[in-house]
PDB file of N, CA and C in Angstrom:
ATOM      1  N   UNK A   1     -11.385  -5.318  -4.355  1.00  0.00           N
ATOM      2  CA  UNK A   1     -10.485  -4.385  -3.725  1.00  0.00           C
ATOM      3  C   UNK A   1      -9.613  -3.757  -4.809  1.00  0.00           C
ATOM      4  N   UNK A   2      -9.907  -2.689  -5.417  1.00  0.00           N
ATOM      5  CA  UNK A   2      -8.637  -1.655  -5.534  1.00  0.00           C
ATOM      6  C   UNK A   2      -8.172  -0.739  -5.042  1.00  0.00           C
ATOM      7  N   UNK A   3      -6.772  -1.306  -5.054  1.00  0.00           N
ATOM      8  CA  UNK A   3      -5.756  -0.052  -4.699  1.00  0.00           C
ATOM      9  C   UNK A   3      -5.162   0.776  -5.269  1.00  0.00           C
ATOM     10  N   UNK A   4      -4.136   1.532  -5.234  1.00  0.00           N
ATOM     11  CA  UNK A   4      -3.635   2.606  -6.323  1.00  0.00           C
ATOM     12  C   UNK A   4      -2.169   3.171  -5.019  1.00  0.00           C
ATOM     13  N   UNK A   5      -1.225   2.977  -6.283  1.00  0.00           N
ATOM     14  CA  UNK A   5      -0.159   3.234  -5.724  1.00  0.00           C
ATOM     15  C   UNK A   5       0.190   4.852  -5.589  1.00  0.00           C
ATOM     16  N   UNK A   6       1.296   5.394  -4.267  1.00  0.00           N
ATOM     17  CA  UNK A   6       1.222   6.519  -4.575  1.00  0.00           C
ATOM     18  C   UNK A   6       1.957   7.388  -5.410  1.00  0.00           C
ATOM     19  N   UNK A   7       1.257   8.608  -5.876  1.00  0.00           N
ATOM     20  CA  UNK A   7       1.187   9.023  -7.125  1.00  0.00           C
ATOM     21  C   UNK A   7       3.015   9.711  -6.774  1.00  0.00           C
ATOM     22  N   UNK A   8       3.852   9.783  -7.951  1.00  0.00           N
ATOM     23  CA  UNK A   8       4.586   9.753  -8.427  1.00  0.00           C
ATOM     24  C   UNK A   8       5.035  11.689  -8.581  1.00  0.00           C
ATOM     25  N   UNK A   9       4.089  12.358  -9.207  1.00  0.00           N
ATOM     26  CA  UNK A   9       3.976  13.750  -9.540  1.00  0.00           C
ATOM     27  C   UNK A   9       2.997  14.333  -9.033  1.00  0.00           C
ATOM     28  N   UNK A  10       2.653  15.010  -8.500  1.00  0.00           N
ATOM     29  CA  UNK A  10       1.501  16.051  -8.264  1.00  0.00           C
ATOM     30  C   UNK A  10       0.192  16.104  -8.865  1.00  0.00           C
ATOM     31  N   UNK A  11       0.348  16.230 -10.290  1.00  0.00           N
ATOM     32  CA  UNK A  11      -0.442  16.327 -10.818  1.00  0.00           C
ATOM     33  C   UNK A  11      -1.282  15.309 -11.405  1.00  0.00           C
ATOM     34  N   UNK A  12      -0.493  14.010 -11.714  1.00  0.00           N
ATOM     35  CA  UNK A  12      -0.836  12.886 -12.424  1.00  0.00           C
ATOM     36  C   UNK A  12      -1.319  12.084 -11.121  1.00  0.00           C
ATOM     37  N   UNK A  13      -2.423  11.163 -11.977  1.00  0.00           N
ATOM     38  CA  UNK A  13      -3.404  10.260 -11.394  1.00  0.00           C
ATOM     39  C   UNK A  13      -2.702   8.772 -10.850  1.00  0.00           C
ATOM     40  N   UNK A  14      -2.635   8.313  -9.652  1.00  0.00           N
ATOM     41  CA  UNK A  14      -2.151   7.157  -9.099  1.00  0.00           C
ATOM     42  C   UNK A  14      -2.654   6.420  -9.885  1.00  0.00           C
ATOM     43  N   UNK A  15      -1.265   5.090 -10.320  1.00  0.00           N
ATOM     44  CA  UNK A  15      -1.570   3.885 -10.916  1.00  0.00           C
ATOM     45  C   UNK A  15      -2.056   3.413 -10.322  1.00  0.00           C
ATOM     46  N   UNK A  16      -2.852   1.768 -10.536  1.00  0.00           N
ATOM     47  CA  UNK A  16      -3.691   1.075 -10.046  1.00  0.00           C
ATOM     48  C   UNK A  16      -2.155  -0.116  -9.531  1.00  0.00           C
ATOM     49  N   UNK A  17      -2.985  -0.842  -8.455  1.00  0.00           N
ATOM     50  CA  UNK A  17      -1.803  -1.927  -8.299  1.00  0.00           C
ATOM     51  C   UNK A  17      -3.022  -3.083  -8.078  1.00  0.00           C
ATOM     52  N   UNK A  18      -2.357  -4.061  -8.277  1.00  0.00           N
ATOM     53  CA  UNK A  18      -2.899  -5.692  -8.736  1.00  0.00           C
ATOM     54  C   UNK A  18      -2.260  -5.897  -7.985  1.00  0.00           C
ATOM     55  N   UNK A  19      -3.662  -6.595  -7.190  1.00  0.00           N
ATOM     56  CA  UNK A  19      -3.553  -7.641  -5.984  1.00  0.00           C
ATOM     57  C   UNK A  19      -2.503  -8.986  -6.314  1.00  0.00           C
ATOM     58  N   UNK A  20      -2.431  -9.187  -7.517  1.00  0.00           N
ATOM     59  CA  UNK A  20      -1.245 -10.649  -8.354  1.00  0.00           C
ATOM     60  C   UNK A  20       0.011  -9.909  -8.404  1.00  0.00           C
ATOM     61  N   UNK A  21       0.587  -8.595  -8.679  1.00  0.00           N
ATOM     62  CA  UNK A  21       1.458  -8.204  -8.705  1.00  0.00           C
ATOM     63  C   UNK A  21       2.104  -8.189  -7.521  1.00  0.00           C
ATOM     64  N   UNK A  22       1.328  -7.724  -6.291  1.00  0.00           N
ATOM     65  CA  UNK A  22       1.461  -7.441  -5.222  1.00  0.00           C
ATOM     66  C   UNK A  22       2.421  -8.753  -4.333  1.00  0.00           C
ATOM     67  N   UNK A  23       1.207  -9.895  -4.732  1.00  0.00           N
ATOM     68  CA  UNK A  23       1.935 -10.453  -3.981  1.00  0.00           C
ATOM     69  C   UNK A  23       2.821 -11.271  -4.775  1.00  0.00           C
ATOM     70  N   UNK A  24       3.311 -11.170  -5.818  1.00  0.00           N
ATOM     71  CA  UNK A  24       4.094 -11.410  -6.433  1.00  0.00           C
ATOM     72  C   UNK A  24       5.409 -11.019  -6.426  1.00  0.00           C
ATOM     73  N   UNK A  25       5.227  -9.787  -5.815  1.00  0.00           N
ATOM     74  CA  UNK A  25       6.349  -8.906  -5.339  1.00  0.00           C
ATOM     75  C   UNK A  25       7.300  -9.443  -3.997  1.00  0.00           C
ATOM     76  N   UNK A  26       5.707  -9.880  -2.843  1.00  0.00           N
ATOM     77  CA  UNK A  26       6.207 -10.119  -2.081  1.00  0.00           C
ATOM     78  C   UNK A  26       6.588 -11.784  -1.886  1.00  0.00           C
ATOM     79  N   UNK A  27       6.717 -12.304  -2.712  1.00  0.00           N
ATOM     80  CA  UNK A  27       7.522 -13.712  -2.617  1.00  0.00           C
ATOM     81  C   UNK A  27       8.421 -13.973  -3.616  1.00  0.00           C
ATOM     82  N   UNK A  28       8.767 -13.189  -4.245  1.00  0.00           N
ATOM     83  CA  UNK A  28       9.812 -12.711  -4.925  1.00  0.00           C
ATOM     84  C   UNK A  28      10.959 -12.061  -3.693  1.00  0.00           C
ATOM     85  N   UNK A  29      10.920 -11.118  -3.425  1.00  0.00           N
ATOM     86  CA  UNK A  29      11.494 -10.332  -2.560  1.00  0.00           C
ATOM     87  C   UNK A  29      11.535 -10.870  -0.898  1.00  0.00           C
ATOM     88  N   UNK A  30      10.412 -11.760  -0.234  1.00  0.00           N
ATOM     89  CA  UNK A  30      10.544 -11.494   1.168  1.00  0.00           C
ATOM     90  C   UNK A  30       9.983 -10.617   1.588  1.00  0.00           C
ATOM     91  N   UNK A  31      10.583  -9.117   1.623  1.00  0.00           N
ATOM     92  CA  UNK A  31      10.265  -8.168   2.600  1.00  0.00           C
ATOM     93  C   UNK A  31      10.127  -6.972   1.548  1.00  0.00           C
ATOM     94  N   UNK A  32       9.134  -6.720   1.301  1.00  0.00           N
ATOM     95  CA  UNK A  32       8.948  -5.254   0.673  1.00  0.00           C
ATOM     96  C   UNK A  32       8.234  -4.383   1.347  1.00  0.00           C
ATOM     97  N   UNK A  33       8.479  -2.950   0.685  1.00  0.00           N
ATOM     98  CA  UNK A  33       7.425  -1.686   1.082  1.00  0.00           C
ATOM     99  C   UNK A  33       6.903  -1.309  -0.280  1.00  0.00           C
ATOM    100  N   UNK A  34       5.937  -1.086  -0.043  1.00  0.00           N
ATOM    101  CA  UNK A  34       4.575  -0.328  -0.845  1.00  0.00           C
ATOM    102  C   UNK A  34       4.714   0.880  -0.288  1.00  0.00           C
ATOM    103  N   UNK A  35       4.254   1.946  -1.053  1.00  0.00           N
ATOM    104  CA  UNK A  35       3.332   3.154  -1.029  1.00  0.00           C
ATOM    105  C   UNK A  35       2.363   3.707  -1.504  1.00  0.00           C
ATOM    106  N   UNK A  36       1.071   3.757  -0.422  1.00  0.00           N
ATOM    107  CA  UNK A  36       0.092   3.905  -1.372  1.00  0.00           C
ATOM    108  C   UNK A  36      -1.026   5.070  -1.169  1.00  0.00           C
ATOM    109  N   UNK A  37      -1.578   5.608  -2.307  1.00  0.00           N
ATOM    110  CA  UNK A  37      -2.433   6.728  -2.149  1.00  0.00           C
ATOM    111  C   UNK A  37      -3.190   7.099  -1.430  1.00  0.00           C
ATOM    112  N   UNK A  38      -3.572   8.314  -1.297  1.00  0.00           N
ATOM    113  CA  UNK A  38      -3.921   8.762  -0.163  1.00  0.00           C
ATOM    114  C   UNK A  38      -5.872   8.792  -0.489  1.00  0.00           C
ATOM    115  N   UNK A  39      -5.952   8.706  -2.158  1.00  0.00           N
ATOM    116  CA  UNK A  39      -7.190   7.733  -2.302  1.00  0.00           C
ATOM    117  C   UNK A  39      -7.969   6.624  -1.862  1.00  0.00           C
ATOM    118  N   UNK A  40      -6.908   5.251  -1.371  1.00  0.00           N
ATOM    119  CA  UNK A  40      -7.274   4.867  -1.316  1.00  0.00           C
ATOM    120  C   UNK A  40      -8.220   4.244   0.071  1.00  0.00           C
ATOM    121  N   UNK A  41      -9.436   3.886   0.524  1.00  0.00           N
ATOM    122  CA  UNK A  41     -10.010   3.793   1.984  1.00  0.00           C
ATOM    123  C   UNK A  41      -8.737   2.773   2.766  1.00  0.00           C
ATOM    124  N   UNK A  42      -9.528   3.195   3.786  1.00  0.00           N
ATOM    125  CA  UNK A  42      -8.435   2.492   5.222  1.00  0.00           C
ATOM    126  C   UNK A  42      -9.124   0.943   5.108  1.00  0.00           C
ATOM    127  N   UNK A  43     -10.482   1.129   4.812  1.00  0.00           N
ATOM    128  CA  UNK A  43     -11.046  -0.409   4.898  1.00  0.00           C
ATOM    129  C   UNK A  43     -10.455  -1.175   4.068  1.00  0.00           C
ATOM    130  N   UNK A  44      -9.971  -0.846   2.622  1.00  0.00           N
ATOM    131  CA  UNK A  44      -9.206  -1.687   1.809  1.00  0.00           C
ATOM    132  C   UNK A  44      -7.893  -2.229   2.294  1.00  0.00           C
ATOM    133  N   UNK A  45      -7.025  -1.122   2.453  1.00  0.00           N
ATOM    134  CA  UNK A  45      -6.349  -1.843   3.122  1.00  0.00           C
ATOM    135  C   UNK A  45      -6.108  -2.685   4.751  1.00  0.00           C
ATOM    136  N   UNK A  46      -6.819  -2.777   4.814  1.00  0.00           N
ATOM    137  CA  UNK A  46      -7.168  -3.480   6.366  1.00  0.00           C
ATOM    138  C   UNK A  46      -7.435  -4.529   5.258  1.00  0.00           C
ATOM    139  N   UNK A  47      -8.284  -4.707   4.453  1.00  0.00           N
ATOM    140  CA  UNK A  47      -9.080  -6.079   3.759  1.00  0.00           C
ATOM    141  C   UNK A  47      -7.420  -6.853   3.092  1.00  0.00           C
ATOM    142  N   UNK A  48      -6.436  -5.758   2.766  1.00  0.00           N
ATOM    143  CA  UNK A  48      -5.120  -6.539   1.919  1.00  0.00           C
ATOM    144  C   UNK A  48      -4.454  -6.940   3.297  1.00  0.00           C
ATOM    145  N   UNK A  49      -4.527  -5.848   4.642  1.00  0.00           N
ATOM    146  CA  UNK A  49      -3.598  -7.040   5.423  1.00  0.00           C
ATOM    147  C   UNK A  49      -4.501  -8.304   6.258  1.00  0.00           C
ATOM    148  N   UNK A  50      -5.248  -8.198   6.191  1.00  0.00           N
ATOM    149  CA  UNK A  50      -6.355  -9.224   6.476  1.00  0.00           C
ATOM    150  C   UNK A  50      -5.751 -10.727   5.471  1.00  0.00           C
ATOM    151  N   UNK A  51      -5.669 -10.338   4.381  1.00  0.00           N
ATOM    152  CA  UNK A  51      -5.303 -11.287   3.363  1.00  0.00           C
ATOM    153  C   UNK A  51      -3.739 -11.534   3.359  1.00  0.00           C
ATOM    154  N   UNK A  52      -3.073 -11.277   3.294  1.00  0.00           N
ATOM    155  CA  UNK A  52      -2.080 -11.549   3.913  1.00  0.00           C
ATOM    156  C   UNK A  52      -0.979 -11.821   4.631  1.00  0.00           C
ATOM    157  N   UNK A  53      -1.766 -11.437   6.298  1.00  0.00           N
ATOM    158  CA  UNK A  53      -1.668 -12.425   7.155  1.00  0.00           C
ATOM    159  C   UNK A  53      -2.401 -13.469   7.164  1.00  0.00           C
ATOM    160  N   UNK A  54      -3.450 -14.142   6.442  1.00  0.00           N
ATOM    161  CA  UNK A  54      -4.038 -15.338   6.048  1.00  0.00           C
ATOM    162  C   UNK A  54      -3.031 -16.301   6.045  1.00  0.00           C
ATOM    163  N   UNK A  55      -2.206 -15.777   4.926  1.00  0.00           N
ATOM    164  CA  UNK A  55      -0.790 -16.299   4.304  1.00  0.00           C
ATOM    165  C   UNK A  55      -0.177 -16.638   5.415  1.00  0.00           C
ATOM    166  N   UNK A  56       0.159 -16.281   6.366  1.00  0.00           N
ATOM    167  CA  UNK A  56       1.336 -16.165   7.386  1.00  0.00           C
ATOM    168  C   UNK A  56       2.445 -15.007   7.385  1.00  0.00           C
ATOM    169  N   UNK A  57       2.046 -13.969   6.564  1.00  0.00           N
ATOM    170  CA  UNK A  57       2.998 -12.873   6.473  1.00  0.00           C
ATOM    171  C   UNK A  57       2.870 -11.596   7.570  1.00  0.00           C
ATOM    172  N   UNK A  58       3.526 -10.767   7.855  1.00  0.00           N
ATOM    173  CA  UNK A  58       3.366  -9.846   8.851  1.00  0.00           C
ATOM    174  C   UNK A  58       3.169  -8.449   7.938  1.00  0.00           C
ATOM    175  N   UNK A  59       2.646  -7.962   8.585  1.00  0.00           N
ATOM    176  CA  UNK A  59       1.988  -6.780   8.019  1.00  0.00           C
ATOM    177  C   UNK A  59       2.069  -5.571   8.461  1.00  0.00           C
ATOM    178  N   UNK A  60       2.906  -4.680   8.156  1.00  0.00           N
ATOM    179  CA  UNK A  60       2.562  -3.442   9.187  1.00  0.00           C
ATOM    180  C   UNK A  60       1.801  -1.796   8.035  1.00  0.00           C
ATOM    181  N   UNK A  61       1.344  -1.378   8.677  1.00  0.00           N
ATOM    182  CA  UNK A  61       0.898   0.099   7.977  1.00  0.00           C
ATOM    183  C   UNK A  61       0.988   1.045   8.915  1.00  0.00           C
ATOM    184  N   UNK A  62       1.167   2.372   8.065  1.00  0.00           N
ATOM    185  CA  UNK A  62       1.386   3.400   8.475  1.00  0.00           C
ATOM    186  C   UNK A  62       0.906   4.864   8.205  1.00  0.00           C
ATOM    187  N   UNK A  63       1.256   5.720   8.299  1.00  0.00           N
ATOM    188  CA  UNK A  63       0.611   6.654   7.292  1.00  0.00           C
ATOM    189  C   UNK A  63       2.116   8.014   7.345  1.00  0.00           C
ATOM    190  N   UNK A  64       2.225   8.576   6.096  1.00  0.00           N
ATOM    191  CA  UNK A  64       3.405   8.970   6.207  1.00  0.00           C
ATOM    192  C   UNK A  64       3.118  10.279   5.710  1.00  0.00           C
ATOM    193  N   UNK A  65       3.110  11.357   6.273  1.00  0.00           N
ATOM    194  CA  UNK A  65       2.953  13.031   5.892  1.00  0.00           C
ATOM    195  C   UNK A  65       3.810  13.464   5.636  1.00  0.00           C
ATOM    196  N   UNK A  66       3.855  13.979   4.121  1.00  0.00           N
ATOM    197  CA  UNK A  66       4.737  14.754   3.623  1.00  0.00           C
ATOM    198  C   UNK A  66       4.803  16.884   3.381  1.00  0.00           C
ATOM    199  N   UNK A  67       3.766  17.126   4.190  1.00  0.00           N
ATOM    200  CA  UNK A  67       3.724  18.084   4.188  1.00  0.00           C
ATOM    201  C   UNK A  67       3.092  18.759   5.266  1.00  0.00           C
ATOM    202  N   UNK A  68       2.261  19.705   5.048  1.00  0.00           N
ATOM    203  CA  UNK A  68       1.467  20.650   6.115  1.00  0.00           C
ATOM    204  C   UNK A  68       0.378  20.296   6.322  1.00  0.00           C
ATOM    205  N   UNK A  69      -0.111  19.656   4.844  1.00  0.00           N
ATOM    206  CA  UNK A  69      -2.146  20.105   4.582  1.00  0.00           C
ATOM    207  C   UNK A  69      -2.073  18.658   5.187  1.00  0.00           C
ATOM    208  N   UNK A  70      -3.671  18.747   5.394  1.00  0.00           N
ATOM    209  CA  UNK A  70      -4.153  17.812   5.564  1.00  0.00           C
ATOM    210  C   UNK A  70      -3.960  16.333   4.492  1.00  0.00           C
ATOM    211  N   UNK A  71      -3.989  16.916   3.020  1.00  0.00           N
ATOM    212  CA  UNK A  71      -4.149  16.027   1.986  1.00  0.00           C
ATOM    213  C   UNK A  71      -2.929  15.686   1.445  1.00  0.00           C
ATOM    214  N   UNK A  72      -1.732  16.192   2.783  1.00  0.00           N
ATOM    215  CA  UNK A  72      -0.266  15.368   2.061  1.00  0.00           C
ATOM    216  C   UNK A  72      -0.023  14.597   2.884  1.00  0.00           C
ATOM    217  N   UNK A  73      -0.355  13.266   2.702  1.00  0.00           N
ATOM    218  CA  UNK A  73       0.141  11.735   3.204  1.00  0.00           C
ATOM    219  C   UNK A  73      -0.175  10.833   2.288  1.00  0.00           C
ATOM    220  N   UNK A  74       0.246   9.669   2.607  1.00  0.00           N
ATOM    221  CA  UNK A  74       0.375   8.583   1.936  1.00  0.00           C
ATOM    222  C   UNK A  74       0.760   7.214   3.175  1.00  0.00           C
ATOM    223  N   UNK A  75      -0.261   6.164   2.732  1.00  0.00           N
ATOM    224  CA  UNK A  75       0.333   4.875   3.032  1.00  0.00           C
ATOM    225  C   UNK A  75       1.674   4.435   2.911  1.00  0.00           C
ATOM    226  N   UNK A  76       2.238   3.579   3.876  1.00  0.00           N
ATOM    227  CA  UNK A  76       3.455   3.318   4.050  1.00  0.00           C
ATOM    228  C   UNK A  76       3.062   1.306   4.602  1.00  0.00           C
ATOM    229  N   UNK A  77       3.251   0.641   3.748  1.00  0.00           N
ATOM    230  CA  UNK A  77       3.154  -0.674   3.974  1.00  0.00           C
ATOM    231  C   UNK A  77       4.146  -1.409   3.729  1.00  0.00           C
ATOM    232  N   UNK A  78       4.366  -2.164   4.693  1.00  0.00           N
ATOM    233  CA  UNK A  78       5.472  -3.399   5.124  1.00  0.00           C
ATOM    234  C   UNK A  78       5.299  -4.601   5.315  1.00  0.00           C
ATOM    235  N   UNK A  79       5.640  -5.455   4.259  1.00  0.00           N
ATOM    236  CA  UNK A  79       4.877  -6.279   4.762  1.00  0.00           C
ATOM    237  C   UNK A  79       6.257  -7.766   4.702  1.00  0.00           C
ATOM    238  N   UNK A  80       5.991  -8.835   5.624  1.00  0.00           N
ATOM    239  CA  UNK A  80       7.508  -9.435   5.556  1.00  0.00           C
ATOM    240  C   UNK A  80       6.897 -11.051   5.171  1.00  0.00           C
ATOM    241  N   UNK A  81       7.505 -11.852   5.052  1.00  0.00           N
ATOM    242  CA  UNK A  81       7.315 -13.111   4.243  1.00  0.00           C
ATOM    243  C   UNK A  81       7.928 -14.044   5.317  1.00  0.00           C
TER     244      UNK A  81
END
């Protein structure tokens, strides 16, 4: 599974995010949000909250439009500890 966070500038290419970072984040923190590209498939992330609700964590997704076109959104993930 890769993911890719969402991109930052317009023009520049979404970083990649690590599944170890990730949840590293989230047991560090508890309760974080992600945002993530509009690259990346819906099946992946279904496969990351699949995986952690394994854990016992809650999971929510979303999808968040920032514009008109079709190709302005982005993932919106929540996920709580």
């Amino acid at each position: 599974m890769e993911l890719k966070f969402a991109r930052t500038e317009v023009n520049t290419k979404p970083k990649k995010a690590e599944l170890a970072k990730i949840e590293q984040s989230v047991e560090k923190g508890g309760s974080v949000i992600f945002y993530f590209d509009r690259e990346n498939s819906h099946k992946d992330l279904l496969e990351l909250q699949d995986y952690f609700e394994a854990k016992g964590k809650s999971f929510y997704m979303s999808e968040v439009r920032y514009g008109l076109s079709d190709h302005e959104y982005m993932y919106q993930v929540h996920i709580i500890g």
